[in-house]
Protein backbone atom coordinates (compact mmCIF):
# COMPACT_ATOMS: atom_id res chain seq x y z
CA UNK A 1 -41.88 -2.72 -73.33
CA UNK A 2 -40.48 0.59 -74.54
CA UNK A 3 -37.41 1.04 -75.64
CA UNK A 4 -35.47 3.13 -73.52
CA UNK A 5 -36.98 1.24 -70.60
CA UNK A 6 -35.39 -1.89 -72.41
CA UNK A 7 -32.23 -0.37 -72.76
CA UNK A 8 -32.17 1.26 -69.24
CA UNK A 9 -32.28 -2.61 -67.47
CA UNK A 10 -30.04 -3.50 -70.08
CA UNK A 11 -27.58 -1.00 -68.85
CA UNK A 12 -27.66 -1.42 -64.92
CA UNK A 13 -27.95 -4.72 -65.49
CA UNK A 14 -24.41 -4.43 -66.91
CA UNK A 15 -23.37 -2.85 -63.89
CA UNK A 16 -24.50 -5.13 -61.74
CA UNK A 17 -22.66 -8.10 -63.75
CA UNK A 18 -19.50 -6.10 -63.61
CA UNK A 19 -19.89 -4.75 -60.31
CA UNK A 20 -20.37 -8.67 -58.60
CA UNK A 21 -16.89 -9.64 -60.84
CA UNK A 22 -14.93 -6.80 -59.44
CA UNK A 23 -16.70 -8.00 -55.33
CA UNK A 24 -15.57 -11.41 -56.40
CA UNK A 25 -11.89 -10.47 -57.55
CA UNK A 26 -11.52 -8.42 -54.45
CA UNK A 27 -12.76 -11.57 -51.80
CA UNK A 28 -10.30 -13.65 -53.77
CA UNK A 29 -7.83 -11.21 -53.03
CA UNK A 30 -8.87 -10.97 -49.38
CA UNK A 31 -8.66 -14.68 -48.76
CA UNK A 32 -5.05 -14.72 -49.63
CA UNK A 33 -5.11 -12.12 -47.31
CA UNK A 34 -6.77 -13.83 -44.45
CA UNK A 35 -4.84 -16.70 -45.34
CA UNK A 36 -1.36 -14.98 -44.60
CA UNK A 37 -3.46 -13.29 -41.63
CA UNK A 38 -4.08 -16.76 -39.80
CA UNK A 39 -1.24 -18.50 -40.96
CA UNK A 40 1.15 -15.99 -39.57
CA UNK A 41 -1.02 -15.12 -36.44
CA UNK A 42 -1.06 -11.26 -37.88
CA UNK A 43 -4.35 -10.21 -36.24
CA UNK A 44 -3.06 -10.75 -32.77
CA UNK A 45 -0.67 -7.61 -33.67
CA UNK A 46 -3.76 -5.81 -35.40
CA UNK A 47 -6.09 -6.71 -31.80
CA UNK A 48 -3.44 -5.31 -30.06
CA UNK A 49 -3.37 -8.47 -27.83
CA UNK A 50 -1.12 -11.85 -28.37
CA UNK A 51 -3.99 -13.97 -26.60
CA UNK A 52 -6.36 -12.58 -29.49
CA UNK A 53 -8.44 -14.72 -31.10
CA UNK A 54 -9.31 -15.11 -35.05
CA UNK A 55 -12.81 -14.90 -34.77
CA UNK A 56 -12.63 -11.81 -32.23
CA UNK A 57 -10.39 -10.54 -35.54
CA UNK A 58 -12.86 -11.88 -38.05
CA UNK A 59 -16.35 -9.63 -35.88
CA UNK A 60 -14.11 -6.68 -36.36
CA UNK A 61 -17.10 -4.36 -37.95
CA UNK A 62 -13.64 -3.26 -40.32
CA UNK A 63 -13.19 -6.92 -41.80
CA UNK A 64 -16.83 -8.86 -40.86
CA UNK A 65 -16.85 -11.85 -42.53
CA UNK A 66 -17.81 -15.26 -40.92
CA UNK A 67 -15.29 -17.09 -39.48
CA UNK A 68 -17.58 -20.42 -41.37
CA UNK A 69 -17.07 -18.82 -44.38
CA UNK A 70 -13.52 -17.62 -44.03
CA UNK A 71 -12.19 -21.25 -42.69
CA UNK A 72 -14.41 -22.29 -46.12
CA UNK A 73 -12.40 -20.09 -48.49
CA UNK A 74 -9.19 -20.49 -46.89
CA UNK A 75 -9.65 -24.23 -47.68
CA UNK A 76 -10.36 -23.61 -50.66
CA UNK A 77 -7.37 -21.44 -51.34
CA UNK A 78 -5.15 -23.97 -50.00
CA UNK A 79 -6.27 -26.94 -52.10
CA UNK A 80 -6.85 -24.70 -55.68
CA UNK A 81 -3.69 -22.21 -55.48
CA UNK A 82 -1.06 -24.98 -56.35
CA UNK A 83 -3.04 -25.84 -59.59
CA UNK A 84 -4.66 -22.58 -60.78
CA UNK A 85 -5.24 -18.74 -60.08
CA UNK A 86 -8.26 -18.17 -57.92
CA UNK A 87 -9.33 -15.56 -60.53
CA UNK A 88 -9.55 -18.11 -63.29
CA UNK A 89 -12.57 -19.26 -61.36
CA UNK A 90 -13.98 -16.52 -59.42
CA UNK A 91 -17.58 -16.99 -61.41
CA UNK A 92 -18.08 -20.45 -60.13
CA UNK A 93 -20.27 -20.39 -57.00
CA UNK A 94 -18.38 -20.84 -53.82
CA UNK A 95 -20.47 -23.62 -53.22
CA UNK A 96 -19.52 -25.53 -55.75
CA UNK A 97 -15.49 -24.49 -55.36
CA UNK A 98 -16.54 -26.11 -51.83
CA UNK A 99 -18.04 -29.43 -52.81
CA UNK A 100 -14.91 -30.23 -55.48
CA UNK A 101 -12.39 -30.26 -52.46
CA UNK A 102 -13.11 -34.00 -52.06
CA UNK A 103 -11.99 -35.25 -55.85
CA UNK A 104 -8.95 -32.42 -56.25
């Protein structure tokens, strides 16, 4: 390896790390979001129809997340956001957030 080839993939590999925090930050910030959303029935206003439904909200091509993983993160919201910030733990795998639910 040369080195400006090792310092190039050191660089964008920077980016990348700080790139995925800022993606994480912003999807905790959109499941309180999604939270208030469903909770307060908001996207029937946003469909423009009171029969609307959340996952007809959650295909929008404008928000396009699962409705699996949305119900997922929501729960996971609910049970962690009495005992910590969400951004404390944003670099723990959503997976694992998941399987702690149980013994919280």
């Amino acid at each position: 390896m040369n080195e400006q080839r090792g310092k190039e993939a050191f660089e964008l590999n920077e980016k990348i790390k700080n790139n995925e925090l800022v993606r994480r930050a912003l999807f905790v910030e959109n499941i309180s979001l999604l939270n208030q959303m469903q909770e307060k029935e908001l996207y029937k206003e946003v469909l423009g129809d009171e029969n609307g439904e959340w996952g007809g909200y959650l295909g929008q091509i404008e928000v396009f997340y699962t409705r699996s993983r949305v119900n997922d993160m929501i729960r996971v919201y609910k049970k962690y956001t009495p005992f910590i910030n969400l951004n404390e733990i944003v670099d723990i795998p959503q997976s694992r957030l998941i399987e702690m639910i149980p013994f919280i």
